[in-house]
PDB file of N, CA and C in Angstrom:
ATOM      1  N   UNK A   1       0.801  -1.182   0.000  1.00  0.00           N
ATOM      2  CA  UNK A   1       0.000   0.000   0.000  1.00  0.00           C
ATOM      3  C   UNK A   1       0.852   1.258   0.000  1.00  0.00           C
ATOM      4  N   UNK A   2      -0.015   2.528  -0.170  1.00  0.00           N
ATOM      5  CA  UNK A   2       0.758   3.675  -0.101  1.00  0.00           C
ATOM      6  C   UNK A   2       1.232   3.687   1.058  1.00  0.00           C
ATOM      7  N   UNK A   3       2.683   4.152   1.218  1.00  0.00           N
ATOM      8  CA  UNK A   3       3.519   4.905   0.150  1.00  0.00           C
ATOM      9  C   UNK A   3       4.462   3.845  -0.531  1.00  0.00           C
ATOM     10  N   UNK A   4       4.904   3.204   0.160  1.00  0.00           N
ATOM     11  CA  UNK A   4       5.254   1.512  -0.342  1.00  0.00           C
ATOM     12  C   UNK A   4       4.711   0.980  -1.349  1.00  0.00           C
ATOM     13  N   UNK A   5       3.947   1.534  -2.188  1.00  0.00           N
ATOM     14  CA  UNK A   5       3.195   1.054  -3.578  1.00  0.00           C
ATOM     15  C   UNK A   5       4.714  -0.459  -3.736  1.00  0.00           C
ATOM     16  N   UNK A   6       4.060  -1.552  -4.604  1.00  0.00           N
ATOM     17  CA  UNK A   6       4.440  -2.673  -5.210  1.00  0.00           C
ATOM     18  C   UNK A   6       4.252  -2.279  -6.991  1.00  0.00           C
ATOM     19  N   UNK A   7       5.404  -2.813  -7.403  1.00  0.00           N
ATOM     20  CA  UNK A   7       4.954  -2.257  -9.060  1.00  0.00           C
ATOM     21  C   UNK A   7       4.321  -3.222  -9.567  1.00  0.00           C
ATOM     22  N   UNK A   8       3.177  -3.090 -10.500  1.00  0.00           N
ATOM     23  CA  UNK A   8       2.300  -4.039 -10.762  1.00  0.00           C
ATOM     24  C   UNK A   8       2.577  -4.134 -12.033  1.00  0.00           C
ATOM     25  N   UNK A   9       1.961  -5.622 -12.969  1.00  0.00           N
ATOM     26  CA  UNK A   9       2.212  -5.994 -14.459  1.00  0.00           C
ATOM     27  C   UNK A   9       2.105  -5.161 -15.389  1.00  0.00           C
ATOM     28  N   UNK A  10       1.087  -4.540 -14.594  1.00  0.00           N
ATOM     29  CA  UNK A  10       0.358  -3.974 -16.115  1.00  0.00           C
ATOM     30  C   UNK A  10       1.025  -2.374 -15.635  1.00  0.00           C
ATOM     31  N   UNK A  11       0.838  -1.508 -17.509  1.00  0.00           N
ATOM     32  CA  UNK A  11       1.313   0.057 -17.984  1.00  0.00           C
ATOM     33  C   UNK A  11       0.847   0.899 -17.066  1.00  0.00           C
ATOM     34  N   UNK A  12       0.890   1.852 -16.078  1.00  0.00           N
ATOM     35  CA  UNK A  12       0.541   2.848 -15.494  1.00  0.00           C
ATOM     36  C   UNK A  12      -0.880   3.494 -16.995  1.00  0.00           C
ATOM     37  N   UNK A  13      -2.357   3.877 -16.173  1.00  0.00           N
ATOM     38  CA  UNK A  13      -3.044   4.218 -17.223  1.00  0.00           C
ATOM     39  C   UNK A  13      -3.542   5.514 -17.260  1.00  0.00           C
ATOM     40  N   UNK A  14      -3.161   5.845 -18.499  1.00  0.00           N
ATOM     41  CA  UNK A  14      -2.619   7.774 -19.129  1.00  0.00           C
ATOM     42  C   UNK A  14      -4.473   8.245 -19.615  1.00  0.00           C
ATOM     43  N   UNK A  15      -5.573   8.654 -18.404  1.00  0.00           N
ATOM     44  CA  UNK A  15      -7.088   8.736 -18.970  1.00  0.00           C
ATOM     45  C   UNK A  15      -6.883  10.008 -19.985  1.00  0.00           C
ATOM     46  N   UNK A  16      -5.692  10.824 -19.951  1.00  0.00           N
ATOM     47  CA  UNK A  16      -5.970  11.729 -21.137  1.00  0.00           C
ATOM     48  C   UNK A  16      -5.628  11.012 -22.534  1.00  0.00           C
ATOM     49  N   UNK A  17      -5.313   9.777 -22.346  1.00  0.00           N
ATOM     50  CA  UNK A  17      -4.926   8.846 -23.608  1.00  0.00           C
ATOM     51  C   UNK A  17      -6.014   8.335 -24.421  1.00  0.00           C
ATOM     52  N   UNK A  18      -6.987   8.179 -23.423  1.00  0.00           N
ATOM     53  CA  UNK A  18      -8.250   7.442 -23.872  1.00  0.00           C
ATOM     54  C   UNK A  18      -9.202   8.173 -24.405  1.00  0.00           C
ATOM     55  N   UNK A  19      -9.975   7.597 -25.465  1.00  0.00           N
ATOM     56  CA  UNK A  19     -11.008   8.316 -26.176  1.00  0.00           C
ATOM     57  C   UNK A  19     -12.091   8.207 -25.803  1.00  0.00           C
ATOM     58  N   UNK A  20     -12.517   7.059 -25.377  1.00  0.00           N
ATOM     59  CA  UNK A  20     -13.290   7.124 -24.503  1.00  0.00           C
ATOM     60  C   UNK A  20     -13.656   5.914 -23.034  1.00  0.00           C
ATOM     61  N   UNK A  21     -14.612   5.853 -22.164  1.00  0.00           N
ATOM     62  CA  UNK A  21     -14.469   4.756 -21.383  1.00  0.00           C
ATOM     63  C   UNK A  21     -16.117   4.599 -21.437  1.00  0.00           C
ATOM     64  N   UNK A  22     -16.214   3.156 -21.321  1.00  0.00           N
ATOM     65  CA  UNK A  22     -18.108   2.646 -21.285  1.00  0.00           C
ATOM     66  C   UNK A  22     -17.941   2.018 -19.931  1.00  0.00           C
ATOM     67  N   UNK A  23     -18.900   1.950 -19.113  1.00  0.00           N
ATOM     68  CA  UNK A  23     -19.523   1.833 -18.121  1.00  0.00           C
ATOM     69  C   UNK A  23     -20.577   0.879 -18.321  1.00  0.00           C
ATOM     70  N   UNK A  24     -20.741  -0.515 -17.307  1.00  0.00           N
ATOM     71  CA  UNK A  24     -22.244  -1.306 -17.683  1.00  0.00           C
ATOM     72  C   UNK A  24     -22.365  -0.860 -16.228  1.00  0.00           C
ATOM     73  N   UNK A  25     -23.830  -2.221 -16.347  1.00  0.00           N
ATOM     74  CA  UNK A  25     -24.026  -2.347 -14.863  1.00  0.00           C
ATOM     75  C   UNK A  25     -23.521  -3.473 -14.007  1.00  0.00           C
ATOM     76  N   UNK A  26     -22.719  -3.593 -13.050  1.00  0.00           N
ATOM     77  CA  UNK A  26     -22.228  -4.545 -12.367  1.00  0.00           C
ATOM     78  C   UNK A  26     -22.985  -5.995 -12.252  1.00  0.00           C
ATOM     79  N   UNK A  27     -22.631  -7.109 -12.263  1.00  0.00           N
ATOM     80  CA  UNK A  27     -23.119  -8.245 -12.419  1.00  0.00           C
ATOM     81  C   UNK A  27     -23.078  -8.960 -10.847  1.00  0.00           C
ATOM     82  N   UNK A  28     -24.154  -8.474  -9.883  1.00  0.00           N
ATOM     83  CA  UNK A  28     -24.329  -9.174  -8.823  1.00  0.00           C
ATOM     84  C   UNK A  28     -23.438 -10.116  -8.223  1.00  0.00           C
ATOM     85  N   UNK A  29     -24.533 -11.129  -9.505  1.00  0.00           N
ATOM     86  CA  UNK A  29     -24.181 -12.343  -9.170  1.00  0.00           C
ATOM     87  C   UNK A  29     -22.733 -13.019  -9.395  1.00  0.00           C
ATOM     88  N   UNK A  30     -21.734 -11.796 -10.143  1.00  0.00           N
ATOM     89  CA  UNK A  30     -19.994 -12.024 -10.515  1.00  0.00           C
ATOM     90  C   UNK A  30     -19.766 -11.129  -9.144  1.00  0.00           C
ATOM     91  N   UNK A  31     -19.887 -10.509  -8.738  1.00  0.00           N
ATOM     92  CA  UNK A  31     -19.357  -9.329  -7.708  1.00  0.00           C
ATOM     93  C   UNK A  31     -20.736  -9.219  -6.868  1.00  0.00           C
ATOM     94  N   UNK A  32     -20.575 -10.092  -5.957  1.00  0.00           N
ATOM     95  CA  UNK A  32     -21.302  -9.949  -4.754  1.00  0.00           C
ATOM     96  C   UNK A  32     -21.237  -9.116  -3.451  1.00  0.00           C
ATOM     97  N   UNK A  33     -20.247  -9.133  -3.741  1.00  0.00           N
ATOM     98  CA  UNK A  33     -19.140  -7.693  -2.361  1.00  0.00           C
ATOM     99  C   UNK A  33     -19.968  -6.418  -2.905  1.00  0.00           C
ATOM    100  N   UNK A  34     -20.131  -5.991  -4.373  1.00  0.00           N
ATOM    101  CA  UNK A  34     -20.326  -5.171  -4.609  1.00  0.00           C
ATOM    102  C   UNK A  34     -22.376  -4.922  -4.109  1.00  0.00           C
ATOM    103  N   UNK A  35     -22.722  -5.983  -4.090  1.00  0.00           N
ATOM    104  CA  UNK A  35     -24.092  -6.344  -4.072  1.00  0.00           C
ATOM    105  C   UNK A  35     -24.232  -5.799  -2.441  1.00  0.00           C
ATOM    106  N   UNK A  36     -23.479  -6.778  -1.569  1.00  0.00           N
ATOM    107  CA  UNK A  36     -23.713  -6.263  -0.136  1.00  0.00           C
ATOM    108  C   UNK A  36     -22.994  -5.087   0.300  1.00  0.00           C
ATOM    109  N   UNK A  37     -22.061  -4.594  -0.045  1.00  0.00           N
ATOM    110  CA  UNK A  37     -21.806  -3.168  -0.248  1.00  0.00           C
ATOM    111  C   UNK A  37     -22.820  -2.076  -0.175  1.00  0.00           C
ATOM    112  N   UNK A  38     -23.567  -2.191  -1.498  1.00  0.00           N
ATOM    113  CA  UNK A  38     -25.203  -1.667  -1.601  1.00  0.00           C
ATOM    114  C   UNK A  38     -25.748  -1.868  -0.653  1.00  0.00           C
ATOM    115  N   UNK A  39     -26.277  -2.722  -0.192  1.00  0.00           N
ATOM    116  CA  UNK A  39     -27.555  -3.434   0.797  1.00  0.00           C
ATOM    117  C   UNK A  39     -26.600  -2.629   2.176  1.00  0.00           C
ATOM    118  N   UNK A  40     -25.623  -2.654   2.656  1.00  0.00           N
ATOM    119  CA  UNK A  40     -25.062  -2.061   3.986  1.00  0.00           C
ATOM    120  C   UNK A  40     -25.594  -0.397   4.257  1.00  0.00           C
ATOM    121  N   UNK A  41     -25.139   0.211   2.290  1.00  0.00           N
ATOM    122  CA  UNK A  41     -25.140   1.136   2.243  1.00  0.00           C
ATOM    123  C   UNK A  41     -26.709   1.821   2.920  1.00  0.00           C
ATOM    124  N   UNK A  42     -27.425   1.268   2.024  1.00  0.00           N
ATOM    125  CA  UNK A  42     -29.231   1.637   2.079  1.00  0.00           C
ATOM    126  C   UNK A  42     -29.344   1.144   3.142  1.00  0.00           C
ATOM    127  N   UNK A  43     -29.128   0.029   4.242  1.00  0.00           N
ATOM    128  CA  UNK A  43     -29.708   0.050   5.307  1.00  0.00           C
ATOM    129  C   UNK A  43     -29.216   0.674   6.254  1.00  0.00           C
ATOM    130  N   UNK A  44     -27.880   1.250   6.350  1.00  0.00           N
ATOM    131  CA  UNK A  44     -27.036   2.610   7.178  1.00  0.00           C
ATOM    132  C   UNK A  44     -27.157   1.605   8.610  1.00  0.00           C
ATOM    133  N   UNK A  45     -27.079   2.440   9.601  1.00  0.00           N
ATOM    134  CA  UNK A  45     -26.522   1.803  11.212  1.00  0.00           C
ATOM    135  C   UNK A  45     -25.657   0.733  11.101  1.00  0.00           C
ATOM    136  N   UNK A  46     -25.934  -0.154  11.441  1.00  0.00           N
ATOM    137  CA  UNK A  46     -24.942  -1.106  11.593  1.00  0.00           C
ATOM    138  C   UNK A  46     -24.290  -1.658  10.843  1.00  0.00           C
ATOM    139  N   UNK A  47     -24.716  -1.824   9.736  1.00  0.00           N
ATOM    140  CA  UNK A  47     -25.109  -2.811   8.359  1.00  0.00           C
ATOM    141  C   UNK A  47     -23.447  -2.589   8.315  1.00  0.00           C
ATOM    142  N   UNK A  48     -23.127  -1.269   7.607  1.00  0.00           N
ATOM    143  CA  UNK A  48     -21.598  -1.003   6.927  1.00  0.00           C
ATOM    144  C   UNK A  48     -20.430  -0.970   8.318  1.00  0.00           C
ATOM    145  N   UNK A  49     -20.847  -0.960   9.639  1.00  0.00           N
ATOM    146  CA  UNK A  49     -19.892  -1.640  10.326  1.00  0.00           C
ATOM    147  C   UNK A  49     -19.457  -3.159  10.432  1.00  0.00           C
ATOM    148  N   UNK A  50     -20.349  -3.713  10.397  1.00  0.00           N
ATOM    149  CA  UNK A  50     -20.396  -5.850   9.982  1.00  0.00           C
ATOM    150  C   UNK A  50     -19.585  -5.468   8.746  1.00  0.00           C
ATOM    151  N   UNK A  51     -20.593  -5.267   7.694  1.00  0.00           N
ATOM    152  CA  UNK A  51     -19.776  -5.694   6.358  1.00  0.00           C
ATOM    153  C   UNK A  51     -18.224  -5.705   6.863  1.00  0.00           C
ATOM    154  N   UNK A  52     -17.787  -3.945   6.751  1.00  0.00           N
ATOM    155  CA  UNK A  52     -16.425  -4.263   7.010  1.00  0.00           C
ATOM    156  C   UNK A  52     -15.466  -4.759   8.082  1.00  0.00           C
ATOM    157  N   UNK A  53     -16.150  -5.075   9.447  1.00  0.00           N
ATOM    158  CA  UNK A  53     -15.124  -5.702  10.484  1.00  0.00           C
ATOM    159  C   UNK A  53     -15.091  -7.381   9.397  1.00  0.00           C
ATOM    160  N   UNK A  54     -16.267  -8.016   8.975  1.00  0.00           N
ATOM    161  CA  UNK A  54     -16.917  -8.979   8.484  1.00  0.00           C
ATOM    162  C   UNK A  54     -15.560  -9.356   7.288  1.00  0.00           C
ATOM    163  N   UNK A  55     -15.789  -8.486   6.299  1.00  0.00           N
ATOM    164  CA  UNK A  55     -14.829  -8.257   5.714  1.00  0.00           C
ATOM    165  C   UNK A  55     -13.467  -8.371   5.662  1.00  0.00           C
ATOM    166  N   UNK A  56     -12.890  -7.543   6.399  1.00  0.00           N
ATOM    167  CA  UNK A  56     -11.246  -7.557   7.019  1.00  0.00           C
ATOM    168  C   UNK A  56     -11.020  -9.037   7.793  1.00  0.00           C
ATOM    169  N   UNK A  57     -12.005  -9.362   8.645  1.00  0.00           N
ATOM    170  CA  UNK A  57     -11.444 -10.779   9.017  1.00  0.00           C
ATOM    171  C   UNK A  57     -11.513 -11.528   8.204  1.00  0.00           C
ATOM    172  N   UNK A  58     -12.362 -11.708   7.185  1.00  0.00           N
ATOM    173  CA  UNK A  58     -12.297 -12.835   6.096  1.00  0.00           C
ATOM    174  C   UNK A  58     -10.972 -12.864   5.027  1.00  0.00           C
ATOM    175  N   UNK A  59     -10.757 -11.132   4.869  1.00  0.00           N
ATOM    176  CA  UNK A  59      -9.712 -11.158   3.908  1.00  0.00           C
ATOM    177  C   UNK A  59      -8.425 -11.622   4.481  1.00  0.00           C
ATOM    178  N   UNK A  60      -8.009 -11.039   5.840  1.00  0.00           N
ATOM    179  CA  UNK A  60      -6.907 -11.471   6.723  1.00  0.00           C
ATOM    180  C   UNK A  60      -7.000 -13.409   6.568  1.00  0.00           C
ATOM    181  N   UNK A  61      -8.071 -14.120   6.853  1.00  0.00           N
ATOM    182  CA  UNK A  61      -7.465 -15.251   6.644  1.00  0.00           C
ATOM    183  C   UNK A  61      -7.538 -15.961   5.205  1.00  0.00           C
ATOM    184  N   UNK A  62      -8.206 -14.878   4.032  1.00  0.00           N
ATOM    185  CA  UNK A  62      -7.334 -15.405   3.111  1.00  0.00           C
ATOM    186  C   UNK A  62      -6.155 -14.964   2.632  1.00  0.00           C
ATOM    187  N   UNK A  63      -5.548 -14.082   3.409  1.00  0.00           N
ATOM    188  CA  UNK A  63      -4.194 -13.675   3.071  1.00  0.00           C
ATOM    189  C   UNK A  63      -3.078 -14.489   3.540  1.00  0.00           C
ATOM    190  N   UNK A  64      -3.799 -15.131   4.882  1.00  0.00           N
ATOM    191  CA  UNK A  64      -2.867 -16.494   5.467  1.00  0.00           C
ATOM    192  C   UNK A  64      -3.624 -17.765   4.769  1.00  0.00           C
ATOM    193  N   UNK A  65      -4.134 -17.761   3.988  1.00  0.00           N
ATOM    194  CA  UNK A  65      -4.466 -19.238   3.231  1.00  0.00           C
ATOM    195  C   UNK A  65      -5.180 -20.314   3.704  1.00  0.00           C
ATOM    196  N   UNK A  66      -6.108 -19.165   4.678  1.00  0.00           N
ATOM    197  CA  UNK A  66      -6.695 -20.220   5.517  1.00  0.00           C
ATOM    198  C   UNK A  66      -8.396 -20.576   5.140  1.00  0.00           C
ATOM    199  N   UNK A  67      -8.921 -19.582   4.158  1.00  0.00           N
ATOM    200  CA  UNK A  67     -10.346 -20.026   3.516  1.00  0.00           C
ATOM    201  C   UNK A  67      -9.385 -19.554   1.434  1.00  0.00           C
ATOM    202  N   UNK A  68     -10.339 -19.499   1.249  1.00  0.00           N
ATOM    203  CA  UNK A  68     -10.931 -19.137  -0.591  1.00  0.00           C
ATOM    204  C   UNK A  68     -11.117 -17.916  -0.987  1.00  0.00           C
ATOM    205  N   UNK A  69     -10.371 -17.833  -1.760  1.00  0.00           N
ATOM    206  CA  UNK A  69     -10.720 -15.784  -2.176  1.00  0.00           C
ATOM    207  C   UNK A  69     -12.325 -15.724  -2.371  1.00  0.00           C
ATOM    208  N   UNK A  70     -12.935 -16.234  -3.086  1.00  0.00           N
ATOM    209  CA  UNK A  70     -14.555 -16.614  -2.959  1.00  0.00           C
ATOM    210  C   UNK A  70     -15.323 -17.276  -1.799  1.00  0.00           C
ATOM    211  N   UNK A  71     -14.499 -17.568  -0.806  1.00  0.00           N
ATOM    212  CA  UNK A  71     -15.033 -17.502   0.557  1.00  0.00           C
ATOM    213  C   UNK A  71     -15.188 -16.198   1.288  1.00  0.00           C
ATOM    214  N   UNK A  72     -14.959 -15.103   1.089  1.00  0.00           N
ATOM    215  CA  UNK A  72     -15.136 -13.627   1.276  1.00  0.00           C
ATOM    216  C   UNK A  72     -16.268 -13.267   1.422  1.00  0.00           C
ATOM    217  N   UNK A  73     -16.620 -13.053   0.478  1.00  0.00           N
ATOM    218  CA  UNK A  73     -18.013 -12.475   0.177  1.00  0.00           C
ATOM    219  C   UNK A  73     -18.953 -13.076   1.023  1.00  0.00           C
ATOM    220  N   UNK A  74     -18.613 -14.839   0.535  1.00  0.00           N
ATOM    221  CA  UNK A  74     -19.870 -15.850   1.430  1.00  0.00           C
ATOM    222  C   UNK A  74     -20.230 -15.608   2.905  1.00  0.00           C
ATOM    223  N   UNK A  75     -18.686 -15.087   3.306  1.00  0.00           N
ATOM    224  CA  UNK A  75     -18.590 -15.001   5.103  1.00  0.00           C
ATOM    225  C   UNK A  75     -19.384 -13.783   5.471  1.00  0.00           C
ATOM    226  N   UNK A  76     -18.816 -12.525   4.557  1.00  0.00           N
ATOM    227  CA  UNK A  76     -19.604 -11.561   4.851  1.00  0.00           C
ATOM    228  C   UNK A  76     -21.131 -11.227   4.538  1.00  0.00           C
ATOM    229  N   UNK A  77     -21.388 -11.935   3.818  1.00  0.00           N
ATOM    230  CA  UNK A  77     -23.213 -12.045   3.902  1.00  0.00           C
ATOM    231  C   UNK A  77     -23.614 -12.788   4.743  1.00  0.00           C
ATOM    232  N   UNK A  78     -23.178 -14.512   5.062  1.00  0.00           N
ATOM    233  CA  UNK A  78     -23.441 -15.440   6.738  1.00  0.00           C
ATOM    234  C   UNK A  78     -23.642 -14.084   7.759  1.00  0.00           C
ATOM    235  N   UNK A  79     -22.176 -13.536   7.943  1.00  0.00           N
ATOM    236  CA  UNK A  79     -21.904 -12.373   8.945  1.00  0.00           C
ATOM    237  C   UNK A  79     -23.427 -11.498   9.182  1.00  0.00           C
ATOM    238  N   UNK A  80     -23.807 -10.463   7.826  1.00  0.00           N
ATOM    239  CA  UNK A  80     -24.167  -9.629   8.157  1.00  0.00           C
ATOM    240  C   UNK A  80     -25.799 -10.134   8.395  1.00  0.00           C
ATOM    241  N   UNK A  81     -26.290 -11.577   7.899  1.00  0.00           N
ATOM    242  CA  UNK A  81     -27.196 -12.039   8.108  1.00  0.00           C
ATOM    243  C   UNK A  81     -27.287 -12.629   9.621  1.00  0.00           C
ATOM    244  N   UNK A  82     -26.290 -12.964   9.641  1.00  0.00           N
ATOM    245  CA  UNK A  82     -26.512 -13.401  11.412  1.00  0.00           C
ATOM    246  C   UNK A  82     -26.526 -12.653  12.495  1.00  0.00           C
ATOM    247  N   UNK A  83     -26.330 -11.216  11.797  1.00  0.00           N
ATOM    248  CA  UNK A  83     -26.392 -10.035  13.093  1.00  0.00           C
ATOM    249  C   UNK A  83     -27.980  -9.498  12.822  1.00  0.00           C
ATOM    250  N   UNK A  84     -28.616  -9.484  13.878  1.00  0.00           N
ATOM    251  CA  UNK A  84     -29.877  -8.669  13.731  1.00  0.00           C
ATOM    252  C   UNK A  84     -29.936  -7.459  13.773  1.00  0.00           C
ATOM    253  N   UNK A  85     -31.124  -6.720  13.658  1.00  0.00           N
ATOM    254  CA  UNK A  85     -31.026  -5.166  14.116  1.00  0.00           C
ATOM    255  C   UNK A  85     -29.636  -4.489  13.193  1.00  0.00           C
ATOM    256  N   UNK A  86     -29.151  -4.525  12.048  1.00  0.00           N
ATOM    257  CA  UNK A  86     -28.046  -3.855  11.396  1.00  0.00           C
ATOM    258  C   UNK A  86     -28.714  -2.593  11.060  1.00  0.00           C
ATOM    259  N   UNK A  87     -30.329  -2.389  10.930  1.00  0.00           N
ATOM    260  CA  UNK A  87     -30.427  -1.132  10.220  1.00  0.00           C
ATOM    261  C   UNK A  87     -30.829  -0.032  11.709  1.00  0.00           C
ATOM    262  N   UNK A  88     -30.046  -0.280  12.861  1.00  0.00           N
ATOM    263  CA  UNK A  88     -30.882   0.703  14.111  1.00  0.00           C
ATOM    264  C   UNK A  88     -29.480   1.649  14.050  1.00  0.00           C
ATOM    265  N   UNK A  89     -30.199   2.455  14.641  1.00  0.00           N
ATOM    266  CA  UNK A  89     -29.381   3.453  15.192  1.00  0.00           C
ATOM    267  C   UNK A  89     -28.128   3.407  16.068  1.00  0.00           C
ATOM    268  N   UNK A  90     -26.918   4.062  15.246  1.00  0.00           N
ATOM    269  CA  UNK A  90     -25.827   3.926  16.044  1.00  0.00           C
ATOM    270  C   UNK A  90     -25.555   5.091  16.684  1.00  0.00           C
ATOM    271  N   UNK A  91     -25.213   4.514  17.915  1.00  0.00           N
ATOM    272  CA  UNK A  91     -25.919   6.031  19.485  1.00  0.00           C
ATOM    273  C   UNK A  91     -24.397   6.402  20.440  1.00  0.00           C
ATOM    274  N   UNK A  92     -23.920   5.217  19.730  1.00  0.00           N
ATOM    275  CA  UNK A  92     -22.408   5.496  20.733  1.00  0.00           C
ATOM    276  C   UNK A  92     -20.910   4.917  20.246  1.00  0.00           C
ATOM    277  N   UNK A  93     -19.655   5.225  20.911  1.00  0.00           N
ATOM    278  CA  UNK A  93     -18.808   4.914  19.911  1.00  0.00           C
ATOM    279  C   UNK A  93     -18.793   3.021  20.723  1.00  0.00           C
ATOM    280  N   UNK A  94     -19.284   2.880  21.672  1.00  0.00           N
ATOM    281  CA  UNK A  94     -19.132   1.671  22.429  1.00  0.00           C
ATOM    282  C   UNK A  94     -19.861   0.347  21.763  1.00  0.00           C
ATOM    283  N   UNK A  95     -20.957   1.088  20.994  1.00  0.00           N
ATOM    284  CA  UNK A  95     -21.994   0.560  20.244  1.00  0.00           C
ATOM    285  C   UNK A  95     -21.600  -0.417  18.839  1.00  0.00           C
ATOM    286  N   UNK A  96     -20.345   0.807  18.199  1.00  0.00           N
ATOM    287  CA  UNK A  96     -20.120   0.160  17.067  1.00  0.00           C
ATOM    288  C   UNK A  96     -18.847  -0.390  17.572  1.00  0.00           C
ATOM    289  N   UNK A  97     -17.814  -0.371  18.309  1.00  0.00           N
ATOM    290  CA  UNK A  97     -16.612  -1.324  18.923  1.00  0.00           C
ATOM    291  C   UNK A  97     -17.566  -2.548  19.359  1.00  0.00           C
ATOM    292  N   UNK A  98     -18.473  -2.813  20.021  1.00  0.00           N
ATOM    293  CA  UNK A  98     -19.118  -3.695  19.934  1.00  0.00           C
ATOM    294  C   UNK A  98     -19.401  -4.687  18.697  1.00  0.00           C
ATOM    295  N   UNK A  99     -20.412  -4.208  17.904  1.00  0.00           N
ATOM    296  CA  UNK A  99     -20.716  -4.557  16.759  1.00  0.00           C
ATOM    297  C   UNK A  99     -19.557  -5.275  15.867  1.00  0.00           C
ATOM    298  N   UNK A 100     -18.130  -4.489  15.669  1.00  0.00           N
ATOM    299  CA  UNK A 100     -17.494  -4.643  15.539  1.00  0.00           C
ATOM    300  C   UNK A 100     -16.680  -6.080  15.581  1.00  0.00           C
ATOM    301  N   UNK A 101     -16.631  -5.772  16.931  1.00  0.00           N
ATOM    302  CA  UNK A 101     -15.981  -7.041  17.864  1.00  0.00           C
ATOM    303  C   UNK A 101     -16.712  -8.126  17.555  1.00  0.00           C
ATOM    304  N   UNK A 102     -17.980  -8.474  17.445  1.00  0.00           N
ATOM    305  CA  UNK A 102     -19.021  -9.111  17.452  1.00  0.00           C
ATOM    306  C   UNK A 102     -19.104  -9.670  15.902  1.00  0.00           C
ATOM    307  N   UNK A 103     -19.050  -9.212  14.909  1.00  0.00           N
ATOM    308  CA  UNK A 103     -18.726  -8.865  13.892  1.00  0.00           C
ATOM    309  C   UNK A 103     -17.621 -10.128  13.599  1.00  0.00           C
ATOM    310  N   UNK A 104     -16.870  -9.699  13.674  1.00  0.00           N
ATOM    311  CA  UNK A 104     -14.983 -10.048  13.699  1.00  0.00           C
ATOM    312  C   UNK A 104     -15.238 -11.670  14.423  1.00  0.00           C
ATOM    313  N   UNK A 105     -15.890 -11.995  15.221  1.00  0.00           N
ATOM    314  CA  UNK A 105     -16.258 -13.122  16.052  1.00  0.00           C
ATOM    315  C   UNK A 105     -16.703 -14.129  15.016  1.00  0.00           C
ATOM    316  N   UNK A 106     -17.831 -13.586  14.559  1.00  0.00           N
ATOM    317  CA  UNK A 106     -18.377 -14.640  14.088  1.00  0.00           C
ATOM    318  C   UNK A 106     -18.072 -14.813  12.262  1.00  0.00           C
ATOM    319  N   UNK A 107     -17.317 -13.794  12.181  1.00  0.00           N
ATOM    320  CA  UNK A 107     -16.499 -14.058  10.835  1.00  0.00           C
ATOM    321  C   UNK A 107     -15.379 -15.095  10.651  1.00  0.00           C
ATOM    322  N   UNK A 108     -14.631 -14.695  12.119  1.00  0.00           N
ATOM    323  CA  UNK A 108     -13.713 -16.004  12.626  1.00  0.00           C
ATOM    324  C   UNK A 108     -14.076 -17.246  12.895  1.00  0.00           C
ATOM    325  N   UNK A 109     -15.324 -17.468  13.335  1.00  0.00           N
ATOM    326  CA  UNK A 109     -15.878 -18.572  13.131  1.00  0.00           C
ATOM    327  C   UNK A 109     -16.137 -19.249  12.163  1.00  0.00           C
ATOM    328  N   UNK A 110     -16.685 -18.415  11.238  1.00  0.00           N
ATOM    329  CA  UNK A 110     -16.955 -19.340   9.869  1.00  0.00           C
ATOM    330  C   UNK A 110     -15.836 -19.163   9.243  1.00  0.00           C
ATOM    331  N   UNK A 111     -14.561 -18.608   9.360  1.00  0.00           N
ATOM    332  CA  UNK A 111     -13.671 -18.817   8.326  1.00  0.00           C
ATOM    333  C   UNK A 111     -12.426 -20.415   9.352  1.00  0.00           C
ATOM    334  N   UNK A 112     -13.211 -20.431   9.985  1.00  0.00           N
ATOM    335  CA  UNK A 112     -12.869 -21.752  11.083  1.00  0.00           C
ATOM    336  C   UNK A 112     -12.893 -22.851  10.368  1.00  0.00           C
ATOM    337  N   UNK A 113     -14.448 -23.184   9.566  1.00  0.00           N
ATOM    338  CA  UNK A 113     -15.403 -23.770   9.597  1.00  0.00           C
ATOM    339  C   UNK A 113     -15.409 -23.760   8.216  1.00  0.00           C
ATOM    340  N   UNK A 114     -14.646 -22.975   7.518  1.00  0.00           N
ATOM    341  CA  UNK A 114     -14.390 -23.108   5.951  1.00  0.00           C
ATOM    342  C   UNK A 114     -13.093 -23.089   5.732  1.00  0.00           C
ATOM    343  N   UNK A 115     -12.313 -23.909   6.728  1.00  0.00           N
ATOM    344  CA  UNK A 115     -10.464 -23.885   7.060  1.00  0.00           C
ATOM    345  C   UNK A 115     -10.196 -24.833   5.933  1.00  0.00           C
ATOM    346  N   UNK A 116      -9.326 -23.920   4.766  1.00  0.00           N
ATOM    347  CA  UNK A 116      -8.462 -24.987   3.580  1.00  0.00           C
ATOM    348  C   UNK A 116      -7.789 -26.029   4.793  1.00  0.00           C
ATOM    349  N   UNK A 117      -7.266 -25.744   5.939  1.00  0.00           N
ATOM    350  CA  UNK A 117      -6.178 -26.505   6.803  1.00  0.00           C
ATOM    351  C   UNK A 117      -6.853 -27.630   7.592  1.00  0.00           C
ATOM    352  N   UNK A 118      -8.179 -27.663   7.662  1.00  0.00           N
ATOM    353  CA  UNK A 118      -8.779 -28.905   8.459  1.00  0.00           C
ATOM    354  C   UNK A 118      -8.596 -30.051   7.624  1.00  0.00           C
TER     355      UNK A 118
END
């Protein structure tokens, strides 16, 4: 990450180069992150704290090789489905360290429970 950038394969890309760029609409069902992304967004309170504690723990253990890059997504929808109440009101900072924590728990669980290592 910045500032440590890694140089990547591909040409650095020059948009005053391009003539033009097209835009579709995202394919759900290929990009599901992007799907519950949405759904966190529109339901506000809790929703986009899960996703991402939900999130970060899933990606952390596929960065140690311990679920499926397509085990991601799966964990974080289990996640944000198994927390109730995501669309209430967030009233305190104790509220969402909670959530959080809570969050992070049961993401670790299922990435337990979807262990490449068992």
């Amino acid at each position: 990450g910045w500032p440590s950038r890694i140089d990547g394969p591909a040409a650095r890309l020059d948009f005053m180069a391009l003539s033009a760029l097209t835009f579709e609409r995202p394919d759900s069902g290929r990009f599901p992150s992007l799907r519950l992304a949405r759904e966190a967004l529109v339901s506000g309170g809790f929703a986009p704290i899960v996703l991402n504690a939900a999130n970060e723990a899933a990606v952390e253990a596929f960065l140690a090789k311990r679920i499926r890059f397509l085990d991601i997504a799966r964990i974080v929808e289990d996640v944000m489905g198994a927390c109730g109440g995501l669309s209430g009101a967030v009233e305190s900072l104790q509220q969402v360290e909670a959530a959080d924590v809570e969050a992070r728990r049961k993401a670790g669980d299922l990435c337990v429970a979807r262990s490449l290592t068992n």
